[in-house]
PDB file of N, CA and C in Angstrom:
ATOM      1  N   UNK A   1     181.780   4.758  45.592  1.00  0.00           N
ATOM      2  CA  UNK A   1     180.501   5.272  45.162  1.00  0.00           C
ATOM      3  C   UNK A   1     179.753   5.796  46.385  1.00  0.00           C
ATOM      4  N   UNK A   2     179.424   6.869  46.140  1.00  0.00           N
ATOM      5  CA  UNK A   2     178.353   7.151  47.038  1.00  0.00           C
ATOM      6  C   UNK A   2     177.063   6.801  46.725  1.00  0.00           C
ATOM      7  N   UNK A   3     175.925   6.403  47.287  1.00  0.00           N
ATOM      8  CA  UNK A   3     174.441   6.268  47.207  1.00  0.00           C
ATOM      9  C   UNK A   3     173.910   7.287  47.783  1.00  0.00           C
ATOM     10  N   UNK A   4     173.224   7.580  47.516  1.00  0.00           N
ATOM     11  CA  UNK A   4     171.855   8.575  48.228  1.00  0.00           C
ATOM     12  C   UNK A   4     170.499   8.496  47.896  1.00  0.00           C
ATOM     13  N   UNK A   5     169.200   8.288  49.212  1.00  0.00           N
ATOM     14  CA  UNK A   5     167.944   8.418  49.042  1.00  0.00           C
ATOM     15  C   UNK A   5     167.628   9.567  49.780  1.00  0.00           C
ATOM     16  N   UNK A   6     166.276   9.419  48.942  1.00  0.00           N
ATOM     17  CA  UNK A   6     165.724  11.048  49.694  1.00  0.00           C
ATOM     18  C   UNK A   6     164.585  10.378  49.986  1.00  0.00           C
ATOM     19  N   UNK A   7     163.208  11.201  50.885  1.00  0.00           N
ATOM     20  CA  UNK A   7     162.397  10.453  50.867  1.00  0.00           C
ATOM     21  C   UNK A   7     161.323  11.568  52.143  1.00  0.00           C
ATOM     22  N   UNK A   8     160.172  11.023  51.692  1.00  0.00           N
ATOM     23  CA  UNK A   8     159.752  12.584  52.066  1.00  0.00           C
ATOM     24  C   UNK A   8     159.445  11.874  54.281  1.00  0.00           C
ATOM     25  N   UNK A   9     158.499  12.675  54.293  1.00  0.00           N
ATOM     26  CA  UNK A   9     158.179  12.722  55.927  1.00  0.00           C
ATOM     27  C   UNK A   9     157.272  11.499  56.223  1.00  0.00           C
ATOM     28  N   UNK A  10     156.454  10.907  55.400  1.00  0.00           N
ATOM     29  CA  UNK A  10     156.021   9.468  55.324  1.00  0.00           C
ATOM     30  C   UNK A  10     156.913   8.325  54.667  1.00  0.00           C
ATOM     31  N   UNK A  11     158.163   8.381  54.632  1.00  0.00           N
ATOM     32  CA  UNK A  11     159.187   7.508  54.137  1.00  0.00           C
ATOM     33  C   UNK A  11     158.482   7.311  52.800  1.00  0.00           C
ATOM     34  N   UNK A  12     158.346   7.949  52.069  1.00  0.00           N
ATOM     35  CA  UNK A  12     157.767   7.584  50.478  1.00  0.00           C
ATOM     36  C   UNK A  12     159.299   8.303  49.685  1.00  0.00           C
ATOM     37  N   UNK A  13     159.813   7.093  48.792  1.00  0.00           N
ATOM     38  CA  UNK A  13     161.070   7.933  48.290  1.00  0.00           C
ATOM     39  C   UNK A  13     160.017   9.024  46.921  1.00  0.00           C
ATOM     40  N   UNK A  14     161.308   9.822  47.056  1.00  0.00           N
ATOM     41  CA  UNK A  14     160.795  11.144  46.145  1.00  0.00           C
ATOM     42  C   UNK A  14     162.046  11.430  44.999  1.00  0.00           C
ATOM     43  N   UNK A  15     161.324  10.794  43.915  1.00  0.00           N
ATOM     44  CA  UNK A  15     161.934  11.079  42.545  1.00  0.00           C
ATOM     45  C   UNK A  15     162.550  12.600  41.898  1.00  0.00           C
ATOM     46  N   UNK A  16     162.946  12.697  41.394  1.00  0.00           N
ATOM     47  CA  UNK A  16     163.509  14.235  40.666  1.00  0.00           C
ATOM     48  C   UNK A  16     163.717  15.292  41.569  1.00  0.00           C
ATOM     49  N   UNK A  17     163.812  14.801  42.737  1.00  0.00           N
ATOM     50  CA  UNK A  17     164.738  16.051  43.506  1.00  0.00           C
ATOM     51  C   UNK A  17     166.641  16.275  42.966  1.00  0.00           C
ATOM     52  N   UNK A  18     166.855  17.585  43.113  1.00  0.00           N
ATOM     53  CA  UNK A  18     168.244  17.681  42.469  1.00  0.00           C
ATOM     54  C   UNK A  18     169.047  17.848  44.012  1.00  0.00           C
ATOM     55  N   UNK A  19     170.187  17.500  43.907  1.00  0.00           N
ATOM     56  CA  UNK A  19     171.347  17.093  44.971  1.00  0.00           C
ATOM     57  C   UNK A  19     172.429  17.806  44.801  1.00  0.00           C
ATOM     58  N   UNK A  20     172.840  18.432  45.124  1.00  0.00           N
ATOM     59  CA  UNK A  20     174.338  19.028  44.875  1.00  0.00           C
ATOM     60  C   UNK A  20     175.337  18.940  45.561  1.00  0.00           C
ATOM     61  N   UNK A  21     176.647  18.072  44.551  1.00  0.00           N
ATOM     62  CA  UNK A  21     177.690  17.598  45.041  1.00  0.00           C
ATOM     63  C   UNK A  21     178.732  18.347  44.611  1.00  0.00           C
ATOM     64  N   UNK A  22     179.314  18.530  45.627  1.00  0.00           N
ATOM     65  CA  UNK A  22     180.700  19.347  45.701  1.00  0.00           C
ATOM     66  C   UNK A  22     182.063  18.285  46.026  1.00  0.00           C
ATOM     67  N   UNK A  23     182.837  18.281  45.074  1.00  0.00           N
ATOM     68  CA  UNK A  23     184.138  18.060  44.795  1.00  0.00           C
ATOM     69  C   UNK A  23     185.351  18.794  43.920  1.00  0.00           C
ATOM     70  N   UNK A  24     186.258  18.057  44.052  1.00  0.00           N
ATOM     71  CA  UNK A  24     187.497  18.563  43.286  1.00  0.00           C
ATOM     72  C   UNK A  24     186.830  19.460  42.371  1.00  0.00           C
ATOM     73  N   UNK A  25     186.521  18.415  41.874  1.00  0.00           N
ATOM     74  CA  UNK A  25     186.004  18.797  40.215  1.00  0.00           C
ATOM     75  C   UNK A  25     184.821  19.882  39.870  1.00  0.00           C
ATOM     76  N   UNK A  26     184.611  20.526  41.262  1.00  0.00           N
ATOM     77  CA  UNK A  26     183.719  21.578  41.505  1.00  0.00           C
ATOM     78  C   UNK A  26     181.931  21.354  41.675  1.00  0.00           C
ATOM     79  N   UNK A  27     181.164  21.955  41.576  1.00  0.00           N
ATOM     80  CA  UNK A  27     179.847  21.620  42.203  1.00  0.00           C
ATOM     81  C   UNK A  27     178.907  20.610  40.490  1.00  0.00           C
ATOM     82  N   UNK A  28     178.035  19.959  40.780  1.00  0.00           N
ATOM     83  CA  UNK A  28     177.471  18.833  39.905  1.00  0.00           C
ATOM     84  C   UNK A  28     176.497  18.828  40.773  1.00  0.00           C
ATOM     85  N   UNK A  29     174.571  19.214  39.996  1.00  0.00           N
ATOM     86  CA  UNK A  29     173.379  18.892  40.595  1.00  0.00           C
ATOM     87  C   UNK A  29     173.470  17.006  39.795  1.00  0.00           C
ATOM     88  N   UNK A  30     172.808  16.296  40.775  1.00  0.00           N
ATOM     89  CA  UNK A  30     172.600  15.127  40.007  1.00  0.00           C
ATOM     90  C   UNK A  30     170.621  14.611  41.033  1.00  0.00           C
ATOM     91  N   UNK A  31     170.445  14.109  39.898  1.00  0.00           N
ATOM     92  CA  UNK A  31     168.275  13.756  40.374  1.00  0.00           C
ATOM     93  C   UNK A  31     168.383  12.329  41.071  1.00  0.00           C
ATOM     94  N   UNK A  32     167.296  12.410  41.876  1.00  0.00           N
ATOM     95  CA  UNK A  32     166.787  11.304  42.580  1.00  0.00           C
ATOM     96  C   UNK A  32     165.852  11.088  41.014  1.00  0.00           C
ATOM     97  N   UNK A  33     166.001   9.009  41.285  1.00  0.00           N
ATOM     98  CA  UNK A  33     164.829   8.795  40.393  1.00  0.00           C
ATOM     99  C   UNK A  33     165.051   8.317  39.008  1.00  0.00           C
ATOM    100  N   UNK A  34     166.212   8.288  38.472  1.00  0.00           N
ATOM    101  CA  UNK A  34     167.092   7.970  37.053  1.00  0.00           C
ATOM    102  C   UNK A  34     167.460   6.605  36.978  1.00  0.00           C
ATOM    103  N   UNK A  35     167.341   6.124  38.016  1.00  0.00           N
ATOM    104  CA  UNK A  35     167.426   4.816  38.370  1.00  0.00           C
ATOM    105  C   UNK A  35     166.425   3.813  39.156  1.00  0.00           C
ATOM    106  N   UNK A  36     165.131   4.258  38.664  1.00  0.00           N
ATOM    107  CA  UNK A  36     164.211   3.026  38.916  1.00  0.00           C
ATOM    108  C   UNK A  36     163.918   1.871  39.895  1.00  0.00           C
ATOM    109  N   UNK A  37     165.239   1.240  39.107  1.00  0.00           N
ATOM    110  CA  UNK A  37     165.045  -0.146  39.428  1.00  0.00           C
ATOM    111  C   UNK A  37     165.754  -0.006  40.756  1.00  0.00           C
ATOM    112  N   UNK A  38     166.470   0.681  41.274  1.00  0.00           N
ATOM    113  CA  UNK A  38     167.223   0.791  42.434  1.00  0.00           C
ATOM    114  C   UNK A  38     166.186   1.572  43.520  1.00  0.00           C
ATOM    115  N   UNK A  39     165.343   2.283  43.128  1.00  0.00           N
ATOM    116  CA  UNK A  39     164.411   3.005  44.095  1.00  0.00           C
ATOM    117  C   UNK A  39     164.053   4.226  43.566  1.00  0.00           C
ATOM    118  N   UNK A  40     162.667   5.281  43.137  1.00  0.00           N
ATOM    119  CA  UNK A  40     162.177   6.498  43.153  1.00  0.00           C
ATOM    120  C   UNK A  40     163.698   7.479  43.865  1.00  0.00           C
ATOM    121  N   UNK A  41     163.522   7.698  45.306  1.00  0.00           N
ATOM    122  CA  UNK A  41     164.232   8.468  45.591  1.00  0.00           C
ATOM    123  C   UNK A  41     165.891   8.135  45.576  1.00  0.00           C
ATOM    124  N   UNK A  42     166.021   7.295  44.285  1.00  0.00           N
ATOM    125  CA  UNK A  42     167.776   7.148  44.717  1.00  0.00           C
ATOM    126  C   UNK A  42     168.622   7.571  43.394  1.00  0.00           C
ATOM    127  N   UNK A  43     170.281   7.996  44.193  1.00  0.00           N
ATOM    128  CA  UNK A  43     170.699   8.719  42.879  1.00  0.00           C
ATOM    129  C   UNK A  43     172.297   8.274  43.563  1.00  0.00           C
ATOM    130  N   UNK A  44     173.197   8.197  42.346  1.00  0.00           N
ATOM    131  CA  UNK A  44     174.636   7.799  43.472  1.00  0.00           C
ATOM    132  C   UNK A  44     175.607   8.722  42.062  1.00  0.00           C
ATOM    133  N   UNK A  45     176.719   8.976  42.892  1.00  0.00           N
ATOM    134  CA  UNK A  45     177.687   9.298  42.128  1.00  0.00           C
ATOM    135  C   UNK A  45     178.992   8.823  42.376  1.00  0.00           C
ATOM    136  N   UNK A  46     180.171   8.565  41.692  1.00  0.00           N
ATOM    137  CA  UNK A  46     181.478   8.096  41.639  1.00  0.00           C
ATOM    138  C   UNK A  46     182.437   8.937  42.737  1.00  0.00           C
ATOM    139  N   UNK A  47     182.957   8.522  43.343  1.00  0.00           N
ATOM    140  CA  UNK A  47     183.899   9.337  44.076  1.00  0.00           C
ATOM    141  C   UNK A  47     185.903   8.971  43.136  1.00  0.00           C
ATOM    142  N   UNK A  48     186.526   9.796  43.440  1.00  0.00           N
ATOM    143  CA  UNK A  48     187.882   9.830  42.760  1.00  0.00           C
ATOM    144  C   UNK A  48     188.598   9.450  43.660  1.00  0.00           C
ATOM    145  N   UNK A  49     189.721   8.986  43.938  1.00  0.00           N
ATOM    146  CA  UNK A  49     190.849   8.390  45.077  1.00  0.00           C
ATOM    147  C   UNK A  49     191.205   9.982  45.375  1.00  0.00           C
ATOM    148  N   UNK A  50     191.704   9.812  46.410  1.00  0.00           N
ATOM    149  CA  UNK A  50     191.818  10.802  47.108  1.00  0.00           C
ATOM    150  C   UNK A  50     191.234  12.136  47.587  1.00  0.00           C
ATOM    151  N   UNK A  51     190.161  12.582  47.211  1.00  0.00           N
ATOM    152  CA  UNK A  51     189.358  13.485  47.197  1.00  0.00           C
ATOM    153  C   UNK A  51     188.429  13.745  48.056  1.00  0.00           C
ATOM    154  N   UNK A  52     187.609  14.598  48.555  1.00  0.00           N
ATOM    155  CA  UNK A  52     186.761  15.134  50.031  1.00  0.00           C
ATOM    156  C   UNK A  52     185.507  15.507  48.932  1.00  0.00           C
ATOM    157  N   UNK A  53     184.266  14.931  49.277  1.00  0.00           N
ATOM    158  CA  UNK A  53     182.939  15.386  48.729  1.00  0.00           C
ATOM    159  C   UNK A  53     182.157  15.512  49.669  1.00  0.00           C
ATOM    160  N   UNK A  54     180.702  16.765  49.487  1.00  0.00           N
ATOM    161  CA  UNK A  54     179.967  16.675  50.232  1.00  0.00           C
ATOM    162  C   UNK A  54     178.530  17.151  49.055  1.00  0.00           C
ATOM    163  N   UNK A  55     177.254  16.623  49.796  1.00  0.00           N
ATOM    164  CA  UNK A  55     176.460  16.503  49.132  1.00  0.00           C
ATOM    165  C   UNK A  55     175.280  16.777  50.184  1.00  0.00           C
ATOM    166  N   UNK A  56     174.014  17.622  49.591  1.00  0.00           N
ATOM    167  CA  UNK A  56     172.872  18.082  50.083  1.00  0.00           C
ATOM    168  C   UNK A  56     171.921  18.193  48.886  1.00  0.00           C
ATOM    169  N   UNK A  57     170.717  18.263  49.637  1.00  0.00           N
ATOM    170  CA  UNK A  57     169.629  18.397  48.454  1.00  0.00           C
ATOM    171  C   UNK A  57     169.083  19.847  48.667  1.00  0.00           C
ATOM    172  N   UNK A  58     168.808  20.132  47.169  1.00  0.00           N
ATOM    173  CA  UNK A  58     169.510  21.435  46.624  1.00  0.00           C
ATOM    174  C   UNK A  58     168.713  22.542  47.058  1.00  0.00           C
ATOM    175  N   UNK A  59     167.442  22.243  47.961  1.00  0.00           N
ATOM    176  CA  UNK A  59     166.474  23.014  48.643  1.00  0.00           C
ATOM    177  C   UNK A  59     166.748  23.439  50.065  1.00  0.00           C
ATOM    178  N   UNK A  60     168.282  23.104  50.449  1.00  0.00           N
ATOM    179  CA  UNK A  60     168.550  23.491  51.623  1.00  0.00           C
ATOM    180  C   UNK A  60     169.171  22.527  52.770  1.00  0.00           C
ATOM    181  N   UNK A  61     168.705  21.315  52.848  1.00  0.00           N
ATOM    182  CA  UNK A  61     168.977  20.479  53.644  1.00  0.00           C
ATOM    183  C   UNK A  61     170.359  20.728  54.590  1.00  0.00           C
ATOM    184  N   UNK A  62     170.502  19.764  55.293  1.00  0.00           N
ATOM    185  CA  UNK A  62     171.920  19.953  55.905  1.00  0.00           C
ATOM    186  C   UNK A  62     172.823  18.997  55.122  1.00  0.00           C
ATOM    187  N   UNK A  63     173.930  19.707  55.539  1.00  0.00           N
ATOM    188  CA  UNK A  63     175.146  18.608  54.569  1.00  0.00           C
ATOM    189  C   UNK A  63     175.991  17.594  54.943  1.00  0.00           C
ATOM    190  N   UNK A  64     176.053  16.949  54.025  1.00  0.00           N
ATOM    191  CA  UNK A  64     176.621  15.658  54.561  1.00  0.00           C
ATOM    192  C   UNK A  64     178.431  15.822  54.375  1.00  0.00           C
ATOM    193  N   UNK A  65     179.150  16.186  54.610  1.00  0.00           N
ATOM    194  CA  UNK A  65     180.783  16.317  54.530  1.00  0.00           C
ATOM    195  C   UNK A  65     181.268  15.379  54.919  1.00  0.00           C
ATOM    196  N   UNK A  66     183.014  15.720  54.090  1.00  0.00           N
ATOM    197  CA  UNK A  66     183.461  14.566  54.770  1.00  0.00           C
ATOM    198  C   UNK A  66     183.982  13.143  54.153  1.00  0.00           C
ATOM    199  N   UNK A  67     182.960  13.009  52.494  1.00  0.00           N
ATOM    200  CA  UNK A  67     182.926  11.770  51.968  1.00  0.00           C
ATOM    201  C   UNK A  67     184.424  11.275  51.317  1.00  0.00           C
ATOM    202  N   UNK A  68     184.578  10.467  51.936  1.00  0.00           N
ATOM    203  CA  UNK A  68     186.180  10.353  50.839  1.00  0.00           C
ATOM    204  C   UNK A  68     186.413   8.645  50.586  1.00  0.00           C
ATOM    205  N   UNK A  69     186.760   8.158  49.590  1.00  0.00           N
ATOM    206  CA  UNK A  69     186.522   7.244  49.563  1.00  0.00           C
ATOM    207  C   UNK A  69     187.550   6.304  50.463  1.00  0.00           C
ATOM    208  N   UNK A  70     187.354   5.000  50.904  1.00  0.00           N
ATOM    209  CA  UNK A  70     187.110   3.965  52.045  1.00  0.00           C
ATOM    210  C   UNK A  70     188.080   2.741  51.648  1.00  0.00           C
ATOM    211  N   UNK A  71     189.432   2.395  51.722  1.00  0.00           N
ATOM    212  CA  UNK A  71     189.672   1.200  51.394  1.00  0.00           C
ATOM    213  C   UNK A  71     189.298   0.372  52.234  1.00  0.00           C
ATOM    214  N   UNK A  72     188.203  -0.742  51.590  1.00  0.00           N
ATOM    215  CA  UNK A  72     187.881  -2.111  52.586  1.00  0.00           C
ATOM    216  C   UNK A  72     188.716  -3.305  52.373  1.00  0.00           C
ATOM    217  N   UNK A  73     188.561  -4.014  53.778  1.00  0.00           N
ATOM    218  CA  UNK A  73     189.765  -5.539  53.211  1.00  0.00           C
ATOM    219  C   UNK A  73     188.496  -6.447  53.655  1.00  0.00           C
ATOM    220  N   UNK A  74     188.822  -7.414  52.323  1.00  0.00           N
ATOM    221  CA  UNK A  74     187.798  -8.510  52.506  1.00  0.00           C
ATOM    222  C   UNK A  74     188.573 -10.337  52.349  1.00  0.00           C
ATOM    223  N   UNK A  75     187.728 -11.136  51.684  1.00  0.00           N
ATOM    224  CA  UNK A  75     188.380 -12.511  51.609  1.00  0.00           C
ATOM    225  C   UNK A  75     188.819 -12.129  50.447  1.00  0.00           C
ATOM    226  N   UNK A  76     189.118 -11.508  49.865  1.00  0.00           N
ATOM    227  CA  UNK A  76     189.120 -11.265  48.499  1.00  0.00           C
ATOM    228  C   UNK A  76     190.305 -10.079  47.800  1.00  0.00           C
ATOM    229  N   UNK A  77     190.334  -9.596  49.060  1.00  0.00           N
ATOM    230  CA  UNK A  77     191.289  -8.804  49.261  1.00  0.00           C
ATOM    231  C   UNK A  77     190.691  -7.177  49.397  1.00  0.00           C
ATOM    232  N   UNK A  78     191.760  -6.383  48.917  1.00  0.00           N
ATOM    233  CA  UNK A  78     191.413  -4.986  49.316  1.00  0.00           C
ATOM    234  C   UNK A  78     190.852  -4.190  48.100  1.00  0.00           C
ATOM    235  N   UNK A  79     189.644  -3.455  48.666  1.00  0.00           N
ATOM    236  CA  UNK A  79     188.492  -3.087  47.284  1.00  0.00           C
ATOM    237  C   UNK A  79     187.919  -1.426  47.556  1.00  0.00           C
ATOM    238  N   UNK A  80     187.466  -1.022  46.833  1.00  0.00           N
ATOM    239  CA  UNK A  80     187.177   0.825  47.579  1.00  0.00           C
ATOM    240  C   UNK A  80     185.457   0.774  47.840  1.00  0.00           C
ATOM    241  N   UNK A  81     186.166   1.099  49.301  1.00  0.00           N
ATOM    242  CA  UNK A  81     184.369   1.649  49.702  1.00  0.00           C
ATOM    243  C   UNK A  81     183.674   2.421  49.430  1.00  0.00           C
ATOM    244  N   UNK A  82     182.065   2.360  49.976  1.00  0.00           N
ATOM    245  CA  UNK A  82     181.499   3.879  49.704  1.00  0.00           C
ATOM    246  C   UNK A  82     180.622   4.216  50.588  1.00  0.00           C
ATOM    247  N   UNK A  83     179.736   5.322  50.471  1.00  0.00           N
ATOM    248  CA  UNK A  83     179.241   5.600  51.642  1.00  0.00           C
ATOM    249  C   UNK A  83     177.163   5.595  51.117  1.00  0.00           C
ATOM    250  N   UNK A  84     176.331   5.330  51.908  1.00  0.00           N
ATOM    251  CA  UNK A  84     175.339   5.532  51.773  1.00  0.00           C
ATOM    252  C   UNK A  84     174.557   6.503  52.784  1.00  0.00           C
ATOM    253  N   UNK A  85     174.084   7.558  52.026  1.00  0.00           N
ATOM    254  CA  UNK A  85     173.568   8.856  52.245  1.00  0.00           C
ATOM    255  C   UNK A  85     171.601   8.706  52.571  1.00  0.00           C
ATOM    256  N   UNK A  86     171.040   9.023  53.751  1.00  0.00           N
ATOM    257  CA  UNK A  86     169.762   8.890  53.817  1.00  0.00           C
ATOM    258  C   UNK A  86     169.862  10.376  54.113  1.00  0.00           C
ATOM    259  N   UNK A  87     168.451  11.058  53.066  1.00  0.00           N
ATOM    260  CA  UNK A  87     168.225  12.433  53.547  1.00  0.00           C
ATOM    261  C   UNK A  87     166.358  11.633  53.698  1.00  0.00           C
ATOM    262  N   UNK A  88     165.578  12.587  54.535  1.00  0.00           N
ATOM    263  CA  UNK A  88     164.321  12.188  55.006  1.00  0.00           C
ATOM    264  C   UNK A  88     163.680  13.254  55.623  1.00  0.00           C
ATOM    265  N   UNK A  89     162.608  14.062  55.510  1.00  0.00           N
ATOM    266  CA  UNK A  89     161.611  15.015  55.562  1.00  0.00           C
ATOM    267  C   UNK A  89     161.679  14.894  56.789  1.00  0.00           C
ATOM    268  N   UNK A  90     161.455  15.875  57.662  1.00  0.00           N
ATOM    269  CA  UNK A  90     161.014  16.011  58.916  1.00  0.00           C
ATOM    270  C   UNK A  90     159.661  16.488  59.072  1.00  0.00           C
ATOM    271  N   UNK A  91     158.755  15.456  60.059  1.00  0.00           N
ATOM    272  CA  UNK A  91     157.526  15.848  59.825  1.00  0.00           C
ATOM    273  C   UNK A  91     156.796  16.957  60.648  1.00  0.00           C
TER     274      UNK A  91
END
């Protein structure tokens, strides 16, 4: 899974901004903010085994490349990682 917050130039997260993620499966806007209880500015999407994603917010930002998902080893054994994405206003 990837996570992502957005959040403006006073660290205030910022709801209903759209994100656009590029994978396999071709480009997908997805919103900050659909998820509440997790934070205003946060929005996550699924990553697929084997696959390269990259993701920016849809007003320009710079991009984040690169994302692919992460096998971690734990006590528990081996589980798929993910990555957490901070985008943040420059003031």
């Amino acid at each position: 899974m990837v996570q992502v917050e957005v959040y403006d130039a006073d660290a205030q997260p910022l709801p209903g901004i759209p994100l656009v993620v590029r994978g396999p499966q071709g480009e997908v806007v997805i919103y900050t903010g659909l998820q509440p209880e997790r934070g205003l500015g946060y929005a996550d999407f699924v990553m697929d085994d084997n696959a390269t994603y990259r993701v920016q917010v849809q007003s320009g930002s710079e991009t984040v490349d690169g994302l692919r998902m992460v096998r971690c080893r734990g006590d528990e054994g081996v589980y798929p990682g993910g990555w957490r994405v901070i985008f943040m206003a420059v003031p």
